[in-house]
Protein backbone atom coordinates (compact mmCIF):
# COMPACT_ATOMS: atom_id res chain seq x y z
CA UNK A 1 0.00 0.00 0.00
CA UNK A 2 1.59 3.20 -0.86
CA UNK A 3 2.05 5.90 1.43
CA UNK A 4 -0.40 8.30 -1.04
CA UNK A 5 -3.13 5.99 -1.03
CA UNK A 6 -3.23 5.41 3.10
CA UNK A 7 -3.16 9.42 3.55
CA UNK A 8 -5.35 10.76 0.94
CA UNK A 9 -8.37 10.62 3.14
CA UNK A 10 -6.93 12.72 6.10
CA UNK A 11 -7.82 16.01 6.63
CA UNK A 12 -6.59 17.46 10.03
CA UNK A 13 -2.80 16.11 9.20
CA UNK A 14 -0.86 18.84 7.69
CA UNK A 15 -2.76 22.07 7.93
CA UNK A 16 -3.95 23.97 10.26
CA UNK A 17 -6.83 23.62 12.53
CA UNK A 18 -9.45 25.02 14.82
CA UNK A 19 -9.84 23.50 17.89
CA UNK A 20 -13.67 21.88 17.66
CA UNK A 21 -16.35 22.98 19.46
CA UNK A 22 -17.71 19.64 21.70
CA UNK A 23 -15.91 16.35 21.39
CA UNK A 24 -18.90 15.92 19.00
CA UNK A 25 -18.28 18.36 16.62
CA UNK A 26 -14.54 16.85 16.84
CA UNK A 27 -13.99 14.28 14.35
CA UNK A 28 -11.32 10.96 14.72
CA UNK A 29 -9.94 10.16 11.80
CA UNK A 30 -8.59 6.93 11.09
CA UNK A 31 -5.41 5.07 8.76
CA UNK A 32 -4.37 1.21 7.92
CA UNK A 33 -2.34 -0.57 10.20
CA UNK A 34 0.79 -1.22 8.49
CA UNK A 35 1.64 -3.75 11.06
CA UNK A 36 -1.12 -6.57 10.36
CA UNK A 37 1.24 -9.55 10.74
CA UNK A 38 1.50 -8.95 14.76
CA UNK A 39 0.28 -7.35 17.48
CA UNK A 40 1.69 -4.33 19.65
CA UNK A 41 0.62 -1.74 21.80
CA UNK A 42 -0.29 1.84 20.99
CA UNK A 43 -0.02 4.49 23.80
CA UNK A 44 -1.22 7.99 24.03
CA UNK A 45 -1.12 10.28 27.29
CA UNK A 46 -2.44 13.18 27.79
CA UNK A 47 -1.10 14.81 30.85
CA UNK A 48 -3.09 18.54 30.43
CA UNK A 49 -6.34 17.38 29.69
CA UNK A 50 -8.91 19.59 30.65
CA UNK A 51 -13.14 19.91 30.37
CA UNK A 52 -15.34 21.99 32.96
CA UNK A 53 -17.65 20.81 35.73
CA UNK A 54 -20.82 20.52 33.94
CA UNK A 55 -22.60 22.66 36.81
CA UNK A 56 -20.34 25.02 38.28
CA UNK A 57 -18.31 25.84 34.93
CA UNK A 58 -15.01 25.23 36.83
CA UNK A 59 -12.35 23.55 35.19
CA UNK A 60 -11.29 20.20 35.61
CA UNK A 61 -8.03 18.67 35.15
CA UNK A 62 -7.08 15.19 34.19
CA UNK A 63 -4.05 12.88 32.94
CA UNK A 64 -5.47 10.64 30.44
CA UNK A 65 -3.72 7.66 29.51
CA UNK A 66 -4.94 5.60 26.78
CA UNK A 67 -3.34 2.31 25.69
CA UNK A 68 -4.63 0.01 22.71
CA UNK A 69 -3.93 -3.16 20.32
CA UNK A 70 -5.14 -2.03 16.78
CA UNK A 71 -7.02 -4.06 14.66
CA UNK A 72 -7.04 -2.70 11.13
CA UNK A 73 -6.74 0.99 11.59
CA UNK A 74 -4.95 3.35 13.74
CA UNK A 75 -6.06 6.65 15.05
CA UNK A 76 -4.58 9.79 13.48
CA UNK A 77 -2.98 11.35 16.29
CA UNK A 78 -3.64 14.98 15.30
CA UNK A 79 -7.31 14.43 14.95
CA UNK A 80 -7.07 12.64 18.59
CA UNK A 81 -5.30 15.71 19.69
CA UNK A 82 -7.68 17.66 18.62
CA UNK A 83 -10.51 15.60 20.09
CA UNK A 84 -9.34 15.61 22.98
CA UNK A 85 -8.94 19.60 23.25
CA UNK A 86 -11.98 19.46 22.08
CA UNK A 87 -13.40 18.49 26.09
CA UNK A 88 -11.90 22.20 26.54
CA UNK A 89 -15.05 23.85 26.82
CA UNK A 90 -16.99 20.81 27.08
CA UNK A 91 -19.10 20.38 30.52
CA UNK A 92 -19.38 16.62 31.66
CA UNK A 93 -18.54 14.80 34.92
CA UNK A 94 -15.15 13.47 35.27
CA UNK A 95 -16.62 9.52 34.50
CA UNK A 96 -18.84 10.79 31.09
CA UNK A 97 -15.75 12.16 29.75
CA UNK A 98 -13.22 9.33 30.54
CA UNK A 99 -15.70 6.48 28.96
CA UNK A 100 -16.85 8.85 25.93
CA UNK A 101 -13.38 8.98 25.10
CA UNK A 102 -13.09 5.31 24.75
CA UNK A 103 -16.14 4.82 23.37
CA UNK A 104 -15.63 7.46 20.42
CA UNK A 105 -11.76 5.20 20.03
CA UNK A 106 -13.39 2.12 19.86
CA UNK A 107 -16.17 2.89 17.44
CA UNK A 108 -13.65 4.98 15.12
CA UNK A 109 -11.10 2.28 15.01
CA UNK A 110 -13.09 -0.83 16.41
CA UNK A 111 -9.22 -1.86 18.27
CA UNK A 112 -8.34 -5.48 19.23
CA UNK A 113 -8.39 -3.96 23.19
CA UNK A 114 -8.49 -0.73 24.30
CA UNK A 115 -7.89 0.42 28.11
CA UNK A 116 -7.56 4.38 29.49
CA UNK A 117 -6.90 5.37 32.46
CA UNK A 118 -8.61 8.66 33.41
CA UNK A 119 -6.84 10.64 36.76
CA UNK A 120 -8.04 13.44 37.57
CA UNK A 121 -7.03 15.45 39.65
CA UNK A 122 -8.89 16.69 43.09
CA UNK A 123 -11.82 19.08 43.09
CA UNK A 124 -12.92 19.77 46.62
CA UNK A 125 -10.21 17.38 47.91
CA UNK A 126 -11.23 14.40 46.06
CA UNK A 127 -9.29 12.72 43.46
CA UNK A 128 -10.91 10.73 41.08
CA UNK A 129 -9.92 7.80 39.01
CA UNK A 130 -11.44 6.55 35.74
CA UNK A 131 -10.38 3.04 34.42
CA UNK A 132 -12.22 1.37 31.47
CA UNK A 133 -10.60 -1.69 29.16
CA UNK A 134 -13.09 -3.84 26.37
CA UNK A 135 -11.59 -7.41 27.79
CA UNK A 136 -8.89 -9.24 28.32
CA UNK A 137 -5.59 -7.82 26.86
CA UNK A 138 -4.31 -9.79 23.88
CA UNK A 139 -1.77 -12.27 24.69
CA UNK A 140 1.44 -11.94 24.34
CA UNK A 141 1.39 -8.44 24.30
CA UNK A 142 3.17 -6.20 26.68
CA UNK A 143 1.20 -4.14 28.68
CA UNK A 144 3.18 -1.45 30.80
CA UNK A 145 1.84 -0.06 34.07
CA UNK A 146 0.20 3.21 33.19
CA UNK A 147 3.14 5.45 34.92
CA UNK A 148 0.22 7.22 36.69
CA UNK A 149 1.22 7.63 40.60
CA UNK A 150 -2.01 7.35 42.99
CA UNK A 151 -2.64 11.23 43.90
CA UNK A 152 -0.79 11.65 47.69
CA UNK A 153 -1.46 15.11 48.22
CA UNK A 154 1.07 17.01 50.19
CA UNK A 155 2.60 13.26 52.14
């Protein structure tokens, strides 16, 4: 498959781009796996992620970690940049957001597994941790520890 042929369709990649307005608006865009003899892992963190308290209008902060085994496609990582910017201005509780982000991943590039790891940090003194995975990851791939230190507040 030629390098032409698996880009044509993306439009994000290489020009410049507004952030969207919802996480609805924002729109995943996907290419082949070039990789369809094996399996591996994919990993994307997002260490600023922000959205806003759906009833105060407060922000919230979050490190997002997501981890998957593609299938056929792979996400474009500008358009998941963007999507996930996108939760900017975007009011949801701290669990909607974390799940809606793997949902949107795993009906956009239907992976093999897919697990993220939502932390976010306190509001009112109360962290909050968001874990969703589809199954059981595939065997014989390796599967690091998220990286993601409990939150220990000033001990």
């Amino acid at each position: 498959m030629s390098e032409e042929r698996i880009y044509d369709n993306l439009t994000q990649l290489g020009g410049s781009n507004t952030i969207p307005n919802s996480p609805e608006e924002a729109e995943l865009e996907k290419v082949p796996n070039p990789h369809l003899d094996f399996n591996y892992l994919v990993r994307f963190t997002a260490p600023e992620f922000t959205s806003l308290c759906p009833i105060t209008g407060q922000p919230d902060f979050a490190y997002i970690v997501i981890d998957y085994v593609p299938d056929e496609s792979l996400v474009e990582s500008k358009s998941l940049k963007l999507f996930l910017t996108s939760f900017r201005n975007h009011g949801d509780f701290h669990e909607a957001c974390t799940v809606g982000i793997a949902k949107r991943l795993t009906e956009t590039i239907a992976p093999k597994w897919l697990r993220i790891g939502g932390y976010w940090y306190p509001r009112g003194g109360i962290p909050i941790d968001i874990f969703y995975q589809t199954g059981e990851p595939v065997e014989g791939v390796w599967v690091p520890d998220q990286g993601v230190s409990g939150y220990r507040g000033r001990g």
